[in-house]
N, C-alpha and C. Protein backbone atom coordinates (compact mmCIF):
# COMPACT_ATOMS: atom_id res chain seq x y z
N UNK A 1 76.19 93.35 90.06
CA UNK A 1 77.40 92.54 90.03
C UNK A 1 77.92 92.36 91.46
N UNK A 2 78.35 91.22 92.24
CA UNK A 2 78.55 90.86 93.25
C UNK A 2 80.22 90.66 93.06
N UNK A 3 80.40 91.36 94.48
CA UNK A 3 81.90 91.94 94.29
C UNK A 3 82.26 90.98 95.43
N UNK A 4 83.64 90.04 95.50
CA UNK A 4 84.23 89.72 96.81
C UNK A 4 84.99 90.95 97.79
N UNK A 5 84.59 91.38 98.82
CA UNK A 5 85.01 92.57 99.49
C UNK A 5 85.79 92.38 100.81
N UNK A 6 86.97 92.69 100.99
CA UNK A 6 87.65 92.25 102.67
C UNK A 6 87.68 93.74 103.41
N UNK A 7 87.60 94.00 104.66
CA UNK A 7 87.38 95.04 104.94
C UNK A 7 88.04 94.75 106.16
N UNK A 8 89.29 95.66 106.73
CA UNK A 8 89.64 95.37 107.57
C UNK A 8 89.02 96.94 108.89
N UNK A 9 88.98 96.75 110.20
CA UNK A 9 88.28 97.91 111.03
C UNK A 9 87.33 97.77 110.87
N UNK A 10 86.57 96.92 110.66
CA UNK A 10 84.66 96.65 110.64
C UNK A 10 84.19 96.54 111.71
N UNK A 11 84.31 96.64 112.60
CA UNK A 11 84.20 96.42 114.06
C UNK A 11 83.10 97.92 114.07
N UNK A 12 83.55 99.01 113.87
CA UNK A 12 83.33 100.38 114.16
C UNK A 12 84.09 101.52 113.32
N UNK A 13 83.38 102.21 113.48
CA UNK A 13 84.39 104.13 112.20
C UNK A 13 84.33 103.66 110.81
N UNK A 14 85.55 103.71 110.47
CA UNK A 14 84.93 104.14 108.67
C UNK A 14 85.16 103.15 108.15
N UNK A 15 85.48 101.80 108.99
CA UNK A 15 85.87 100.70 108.13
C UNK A 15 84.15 99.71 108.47
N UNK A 16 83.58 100.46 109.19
CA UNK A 16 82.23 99.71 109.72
C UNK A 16 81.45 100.37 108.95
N UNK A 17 80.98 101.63 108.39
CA UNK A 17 80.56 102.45 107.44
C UNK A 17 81.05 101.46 106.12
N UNK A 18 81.39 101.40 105.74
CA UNK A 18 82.36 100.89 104.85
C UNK A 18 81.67 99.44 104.38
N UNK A 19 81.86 98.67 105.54
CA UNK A 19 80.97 97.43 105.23
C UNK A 19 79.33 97.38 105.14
N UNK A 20 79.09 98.25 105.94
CA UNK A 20 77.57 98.65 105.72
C UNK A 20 76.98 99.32 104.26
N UNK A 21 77.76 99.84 103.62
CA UNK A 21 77.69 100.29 102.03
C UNK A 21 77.99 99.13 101.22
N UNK A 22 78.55 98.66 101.06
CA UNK A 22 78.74 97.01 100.61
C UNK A 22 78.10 95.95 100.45
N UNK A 23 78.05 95.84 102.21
CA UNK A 23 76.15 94.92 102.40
C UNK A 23 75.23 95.58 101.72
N UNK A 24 75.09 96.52 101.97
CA UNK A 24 73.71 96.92 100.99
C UNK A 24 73.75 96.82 99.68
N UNK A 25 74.78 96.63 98.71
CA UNK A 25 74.96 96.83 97.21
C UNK A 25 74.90 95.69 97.27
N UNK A 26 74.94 94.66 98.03
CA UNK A 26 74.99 93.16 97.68
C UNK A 26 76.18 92.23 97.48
N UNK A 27 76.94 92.86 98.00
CA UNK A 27 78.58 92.57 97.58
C UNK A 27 78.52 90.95 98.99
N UNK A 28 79.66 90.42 98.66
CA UNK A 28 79.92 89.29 99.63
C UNK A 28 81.23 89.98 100.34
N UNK A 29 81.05 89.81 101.54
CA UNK A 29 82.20 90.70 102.69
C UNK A 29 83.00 89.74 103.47
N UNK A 30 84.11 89.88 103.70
CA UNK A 30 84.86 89.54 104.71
C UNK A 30 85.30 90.46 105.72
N UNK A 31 85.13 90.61 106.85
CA UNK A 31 85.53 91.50 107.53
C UNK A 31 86.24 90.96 108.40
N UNK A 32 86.91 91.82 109.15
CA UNK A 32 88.71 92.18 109.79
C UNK A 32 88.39 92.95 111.03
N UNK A 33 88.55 92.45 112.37
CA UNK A 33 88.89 93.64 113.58
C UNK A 33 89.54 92.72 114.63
N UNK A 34 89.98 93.49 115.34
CA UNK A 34 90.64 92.84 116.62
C UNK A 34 89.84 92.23 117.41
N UNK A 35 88.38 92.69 117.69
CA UNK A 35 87.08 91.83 118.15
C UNK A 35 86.02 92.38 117.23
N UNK A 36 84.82 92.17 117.56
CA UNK A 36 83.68 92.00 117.25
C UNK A 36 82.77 92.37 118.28
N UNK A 37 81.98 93.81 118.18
CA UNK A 37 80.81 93.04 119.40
C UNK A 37 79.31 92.33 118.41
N UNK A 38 78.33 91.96 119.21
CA UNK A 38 77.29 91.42 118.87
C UNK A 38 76.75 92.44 118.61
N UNK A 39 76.69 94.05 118.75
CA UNK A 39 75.88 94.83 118.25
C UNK A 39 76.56 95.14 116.71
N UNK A 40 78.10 94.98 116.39
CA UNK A 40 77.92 95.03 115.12
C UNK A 40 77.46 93.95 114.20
N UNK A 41 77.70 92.95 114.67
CA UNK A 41 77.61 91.99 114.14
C UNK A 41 76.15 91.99 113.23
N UNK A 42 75.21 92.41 114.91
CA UNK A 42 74.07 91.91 114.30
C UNK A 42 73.24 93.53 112.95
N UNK A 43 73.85 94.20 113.41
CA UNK A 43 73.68 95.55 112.54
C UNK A 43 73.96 95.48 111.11
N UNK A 44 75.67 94.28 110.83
CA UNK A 44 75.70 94.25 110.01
C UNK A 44 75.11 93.02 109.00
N UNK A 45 74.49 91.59 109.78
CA UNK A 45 73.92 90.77 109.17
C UNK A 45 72.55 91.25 108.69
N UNK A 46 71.90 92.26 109.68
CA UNK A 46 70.23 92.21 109.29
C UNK A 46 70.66 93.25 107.79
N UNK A 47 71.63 93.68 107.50
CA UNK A 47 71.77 94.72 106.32
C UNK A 47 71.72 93.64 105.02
N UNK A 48 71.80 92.60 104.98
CA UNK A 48 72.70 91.48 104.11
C UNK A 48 71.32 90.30 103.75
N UNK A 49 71.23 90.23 102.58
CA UNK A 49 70.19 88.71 102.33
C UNK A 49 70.73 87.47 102.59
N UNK A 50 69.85 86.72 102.17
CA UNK A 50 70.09 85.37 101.97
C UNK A 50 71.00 84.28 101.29
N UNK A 51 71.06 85.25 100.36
CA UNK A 51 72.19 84.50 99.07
C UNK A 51 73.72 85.36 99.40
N UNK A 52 73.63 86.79 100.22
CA UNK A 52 74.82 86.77 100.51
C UNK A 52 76.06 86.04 101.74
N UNK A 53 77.67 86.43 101.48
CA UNK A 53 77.99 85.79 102.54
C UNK A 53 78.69 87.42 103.00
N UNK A 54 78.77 86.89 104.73
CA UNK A 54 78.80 88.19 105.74
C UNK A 54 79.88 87.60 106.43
N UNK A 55 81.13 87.12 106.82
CA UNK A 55 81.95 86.62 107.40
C UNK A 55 82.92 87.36 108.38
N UNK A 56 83.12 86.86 109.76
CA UNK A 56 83.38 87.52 110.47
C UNK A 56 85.09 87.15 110.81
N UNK A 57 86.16 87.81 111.02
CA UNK A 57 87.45 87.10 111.16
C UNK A 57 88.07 88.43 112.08
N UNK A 58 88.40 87.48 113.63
CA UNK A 58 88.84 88.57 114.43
C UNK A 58 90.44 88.22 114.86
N UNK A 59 90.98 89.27 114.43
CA UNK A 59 92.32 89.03 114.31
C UNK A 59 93.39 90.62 114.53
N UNK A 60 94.47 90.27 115.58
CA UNK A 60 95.36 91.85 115.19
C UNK A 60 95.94 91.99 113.70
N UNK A 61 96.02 93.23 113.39
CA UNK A 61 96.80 92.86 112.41
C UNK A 61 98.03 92.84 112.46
N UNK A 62 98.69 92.92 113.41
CA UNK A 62 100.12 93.08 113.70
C UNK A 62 100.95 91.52 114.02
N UNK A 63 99.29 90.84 114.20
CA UNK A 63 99.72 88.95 114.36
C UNK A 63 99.84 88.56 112.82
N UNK A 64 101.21 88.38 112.39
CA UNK A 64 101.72 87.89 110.77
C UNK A 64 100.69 86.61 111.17
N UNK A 65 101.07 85.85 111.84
CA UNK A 65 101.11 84.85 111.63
C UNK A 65 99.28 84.10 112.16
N UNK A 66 99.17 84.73 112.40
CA UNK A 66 97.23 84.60 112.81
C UNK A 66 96.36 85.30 111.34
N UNK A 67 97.23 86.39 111.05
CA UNK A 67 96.65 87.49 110.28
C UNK A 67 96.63 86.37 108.77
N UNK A 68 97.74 85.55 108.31
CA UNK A 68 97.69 84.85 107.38
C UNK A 68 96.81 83.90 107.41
N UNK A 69 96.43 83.25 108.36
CA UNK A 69 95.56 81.99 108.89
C UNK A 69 93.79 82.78 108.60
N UNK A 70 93.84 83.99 109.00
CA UNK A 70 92.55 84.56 108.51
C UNK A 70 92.00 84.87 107.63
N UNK A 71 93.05 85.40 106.83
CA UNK A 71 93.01 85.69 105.52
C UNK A 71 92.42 84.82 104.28
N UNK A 72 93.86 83.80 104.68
CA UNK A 72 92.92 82.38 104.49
C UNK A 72 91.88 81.54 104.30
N UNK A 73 91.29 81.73 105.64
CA UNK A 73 89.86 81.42 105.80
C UNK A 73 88.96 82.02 105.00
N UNK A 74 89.70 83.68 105.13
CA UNK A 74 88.21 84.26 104.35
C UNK A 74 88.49 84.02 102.78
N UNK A 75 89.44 83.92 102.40
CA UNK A 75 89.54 83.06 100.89
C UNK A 75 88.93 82.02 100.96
N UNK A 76 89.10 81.08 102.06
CA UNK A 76 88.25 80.34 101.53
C UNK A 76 86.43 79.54 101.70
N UNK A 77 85.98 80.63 102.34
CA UNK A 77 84.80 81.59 103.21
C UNK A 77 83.99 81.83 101.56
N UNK A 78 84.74 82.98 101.25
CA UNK A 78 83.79 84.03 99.86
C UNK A 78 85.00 83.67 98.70
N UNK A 79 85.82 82.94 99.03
CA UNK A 79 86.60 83.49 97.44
C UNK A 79 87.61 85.17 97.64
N UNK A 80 88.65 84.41 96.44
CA UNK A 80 89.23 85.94 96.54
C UNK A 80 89.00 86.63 96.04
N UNK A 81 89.86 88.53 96.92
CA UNK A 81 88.49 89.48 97.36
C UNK A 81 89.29 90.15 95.70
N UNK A 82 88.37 90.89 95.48
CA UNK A 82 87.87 91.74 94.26
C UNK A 82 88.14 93.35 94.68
N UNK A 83 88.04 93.27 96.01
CA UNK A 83 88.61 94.47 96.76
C UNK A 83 88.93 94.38 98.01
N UNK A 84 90.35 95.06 98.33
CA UNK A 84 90.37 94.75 99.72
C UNK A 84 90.81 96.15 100.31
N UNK A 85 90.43 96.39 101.46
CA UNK A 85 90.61 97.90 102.10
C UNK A 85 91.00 97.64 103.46
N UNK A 86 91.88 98.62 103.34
CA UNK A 86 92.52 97.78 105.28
C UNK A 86 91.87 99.73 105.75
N UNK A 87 91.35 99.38 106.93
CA UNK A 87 91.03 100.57 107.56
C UNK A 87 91.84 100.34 108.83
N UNK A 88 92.61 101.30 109.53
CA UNK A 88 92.99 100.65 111.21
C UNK A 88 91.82 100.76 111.84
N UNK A 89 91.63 99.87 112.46
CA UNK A 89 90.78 99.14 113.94
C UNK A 89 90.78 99.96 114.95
N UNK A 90 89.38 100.93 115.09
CA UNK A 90 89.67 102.46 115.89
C UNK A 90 89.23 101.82 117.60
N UNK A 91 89.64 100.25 117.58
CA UNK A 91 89.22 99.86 119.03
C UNK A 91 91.06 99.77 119.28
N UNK A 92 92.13 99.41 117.90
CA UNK A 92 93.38 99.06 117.96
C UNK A 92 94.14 100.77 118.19
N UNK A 93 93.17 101.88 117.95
CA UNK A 93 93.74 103.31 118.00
C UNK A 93 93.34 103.68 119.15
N UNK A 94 92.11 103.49 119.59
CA UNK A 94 92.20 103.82 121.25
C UNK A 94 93.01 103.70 122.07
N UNK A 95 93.18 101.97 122.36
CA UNK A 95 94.54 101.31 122.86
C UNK A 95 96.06 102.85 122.53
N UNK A 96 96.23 102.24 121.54
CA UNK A 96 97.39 103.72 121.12
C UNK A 96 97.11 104.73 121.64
N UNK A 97 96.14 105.46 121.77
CA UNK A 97 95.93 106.38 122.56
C UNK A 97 96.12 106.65 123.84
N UNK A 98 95.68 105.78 124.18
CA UNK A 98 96.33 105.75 125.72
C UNK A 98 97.23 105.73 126.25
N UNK A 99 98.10 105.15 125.54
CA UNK A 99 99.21 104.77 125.43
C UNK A 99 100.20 106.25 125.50
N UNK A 100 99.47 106.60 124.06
CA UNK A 100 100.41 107.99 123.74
C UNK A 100 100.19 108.90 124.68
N UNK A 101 99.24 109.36 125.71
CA UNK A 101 99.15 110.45 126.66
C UNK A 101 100.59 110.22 127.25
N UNK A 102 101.04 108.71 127.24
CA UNK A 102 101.98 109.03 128.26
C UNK A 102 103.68 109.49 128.19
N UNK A 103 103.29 109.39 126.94
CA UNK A 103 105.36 110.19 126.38
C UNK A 103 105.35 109.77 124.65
N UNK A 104 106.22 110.84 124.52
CA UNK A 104 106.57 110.52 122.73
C UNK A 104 107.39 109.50 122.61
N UNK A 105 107.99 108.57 123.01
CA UNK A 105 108.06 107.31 122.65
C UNK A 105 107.07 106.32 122.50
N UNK A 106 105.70 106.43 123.56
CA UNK A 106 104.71 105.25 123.07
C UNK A 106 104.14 105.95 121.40
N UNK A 107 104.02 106.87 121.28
CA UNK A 107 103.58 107.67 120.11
C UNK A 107 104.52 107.51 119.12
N UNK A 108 105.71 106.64 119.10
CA UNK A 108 106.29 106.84 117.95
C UNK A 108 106.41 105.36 118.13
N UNK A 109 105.96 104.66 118.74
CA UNK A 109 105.45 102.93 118.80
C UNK A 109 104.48 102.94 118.55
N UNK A 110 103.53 103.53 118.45
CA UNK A 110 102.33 103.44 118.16
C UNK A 110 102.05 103.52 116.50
N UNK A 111 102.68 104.92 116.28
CA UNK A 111 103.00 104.92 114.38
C UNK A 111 103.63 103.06 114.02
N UNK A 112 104.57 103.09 114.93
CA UNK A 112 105.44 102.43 114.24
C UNK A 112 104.10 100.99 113.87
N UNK A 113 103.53 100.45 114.73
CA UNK A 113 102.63 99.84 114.80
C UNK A 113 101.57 99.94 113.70
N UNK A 114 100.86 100.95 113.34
CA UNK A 114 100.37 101.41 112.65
C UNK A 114 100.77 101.15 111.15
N UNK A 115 101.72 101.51 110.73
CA UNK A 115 102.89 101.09 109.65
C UNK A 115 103.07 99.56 109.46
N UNK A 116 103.35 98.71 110.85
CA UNK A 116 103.32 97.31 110.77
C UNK A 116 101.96 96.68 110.02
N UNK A 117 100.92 97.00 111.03
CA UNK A 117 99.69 96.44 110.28
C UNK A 117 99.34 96.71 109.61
N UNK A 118 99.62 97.80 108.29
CA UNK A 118 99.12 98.17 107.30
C UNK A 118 99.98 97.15 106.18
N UNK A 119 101.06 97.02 106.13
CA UNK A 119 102.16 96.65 105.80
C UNK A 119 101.80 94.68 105.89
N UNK A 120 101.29 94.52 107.19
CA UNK A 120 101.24 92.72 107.11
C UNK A 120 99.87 92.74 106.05
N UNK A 121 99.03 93.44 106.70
CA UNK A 121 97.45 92.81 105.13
C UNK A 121 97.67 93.48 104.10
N UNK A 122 98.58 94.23 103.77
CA UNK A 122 98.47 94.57 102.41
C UNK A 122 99.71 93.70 101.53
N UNK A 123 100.74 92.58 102.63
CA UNK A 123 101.49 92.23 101.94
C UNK A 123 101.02 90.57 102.16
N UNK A 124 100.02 90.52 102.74
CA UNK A 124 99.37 89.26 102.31
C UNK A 124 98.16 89.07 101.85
N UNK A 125 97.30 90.21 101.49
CA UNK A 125 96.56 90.46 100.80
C UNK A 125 96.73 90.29 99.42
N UNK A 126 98.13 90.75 98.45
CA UNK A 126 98.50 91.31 97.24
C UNK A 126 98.48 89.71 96.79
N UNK A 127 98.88 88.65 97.12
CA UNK A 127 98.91 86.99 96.83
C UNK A 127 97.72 86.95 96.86
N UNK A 128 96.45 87.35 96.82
CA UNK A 128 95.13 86.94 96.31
C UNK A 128 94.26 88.02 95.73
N UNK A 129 95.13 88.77 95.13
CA UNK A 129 94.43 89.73 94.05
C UNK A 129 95.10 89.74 92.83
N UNK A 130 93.72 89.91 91.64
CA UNK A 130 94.07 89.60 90.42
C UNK A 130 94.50 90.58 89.86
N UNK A 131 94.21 90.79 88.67
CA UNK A 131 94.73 91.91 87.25
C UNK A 131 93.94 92.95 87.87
N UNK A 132 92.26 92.49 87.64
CA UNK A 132 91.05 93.64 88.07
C UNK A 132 90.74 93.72 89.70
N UNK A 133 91.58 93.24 90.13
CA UNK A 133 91.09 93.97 91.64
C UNK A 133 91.93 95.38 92.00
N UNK A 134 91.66 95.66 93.70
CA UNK A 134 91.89 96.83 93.96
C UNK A 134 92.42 96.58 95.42
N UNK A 135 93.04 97.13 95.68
CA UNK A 135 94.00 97.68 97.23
C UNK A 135 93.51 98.91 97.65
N UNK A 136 92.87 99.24 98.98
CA UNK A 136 92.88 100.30 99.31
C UNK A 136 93.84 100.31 100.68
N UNK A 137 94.35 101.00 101.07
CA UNK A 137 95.21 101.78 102.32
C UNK A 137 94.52 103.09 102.98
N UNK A 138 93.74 102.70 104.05
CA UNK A 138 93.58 103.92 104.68
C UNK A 138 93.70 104.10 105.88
N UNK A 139 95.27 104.89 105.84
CA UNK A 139 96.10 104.82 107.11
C UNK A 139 96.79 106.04 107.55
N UNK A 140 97.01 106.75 108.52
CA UNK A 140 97.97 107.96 108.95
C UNK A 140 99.16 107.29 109.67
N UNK A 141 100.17 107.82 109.26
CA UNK A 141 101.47 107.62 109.92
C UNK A 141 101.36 108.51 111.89
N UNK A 142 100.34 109.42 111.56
CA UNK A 142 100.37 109.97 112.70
C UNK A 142 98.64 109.86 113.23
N UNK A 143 98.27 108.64 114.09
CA UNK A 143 97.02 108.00 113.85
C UNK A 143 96.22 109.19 115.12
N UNK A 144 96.95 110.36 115.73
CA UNK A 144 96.03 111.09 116.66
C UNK A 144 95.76 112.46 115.71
């Protein structure tokens, strides 16, 4: 059974794991990161046949207003998703990291951030899921 799947953090970590289990079951994917390199890209197309679709959408999630425009697309790319899983973007937690070495205020901008983008795709996500789909959230309030 071929599942519509959105996956946000596909770029790399557990949201790139994530799509790579997917591709292989045969599912049709949309994926979500702030960039893309060509080594995932191509890691994750050679995983994927012919008849599936592998779609790439690079976007912050903290951009409402880009983040809706993508979303979009990938609706209308594969159809709406059947599951959608927001992972944070561990290229968007590095950034934070760095950040946070330097005082507990970037660290409590950084949550706060964290909270934002979980919050924009899961509240424009929920407008294209049905009875039988699924929401996943996998997020720390405290992302170090």
């Amino acid at each position: 059974m071929i599942r519509r799947v959105f996956i946000t953090g596909a770029n790399c970590g557990l949201g790139f794991e994530l799509a790579k289990q997917y591709i292989k079951r045969g599912d049709d994917v949309a994926l979500f990161d702030i960039r893309f390199s060509q080594q995932s890209k191509h890691t994750l197309r050679t995983l994927s046949d012919d008849s599936q679709y592998i779609e790439f959408f690079a976007v912050d999630m903290a951009d409402t207003q880009t983040l809706a425009v993508q979303v979009n697309n990938a609706v209308v790319a594969i159809g709406e998703p059947e599951v959608a899983i927001y992972c944070p973007s561990t290229t968007s937690t590095r950034n934070i990291e760095s950040l946070a070495k330097h005082s507990d205020t970037n660290n409590d901008c950084s949550q706060q951030a964290n909270i934002i983008r979980t919050l924009n795709f899961s509240a424009l996500i929920r407008q294209y899921l049905t009875m039988n789909s699924h929401l996943a959230l996998i997020t720390s309030h405290d992302p170090f």
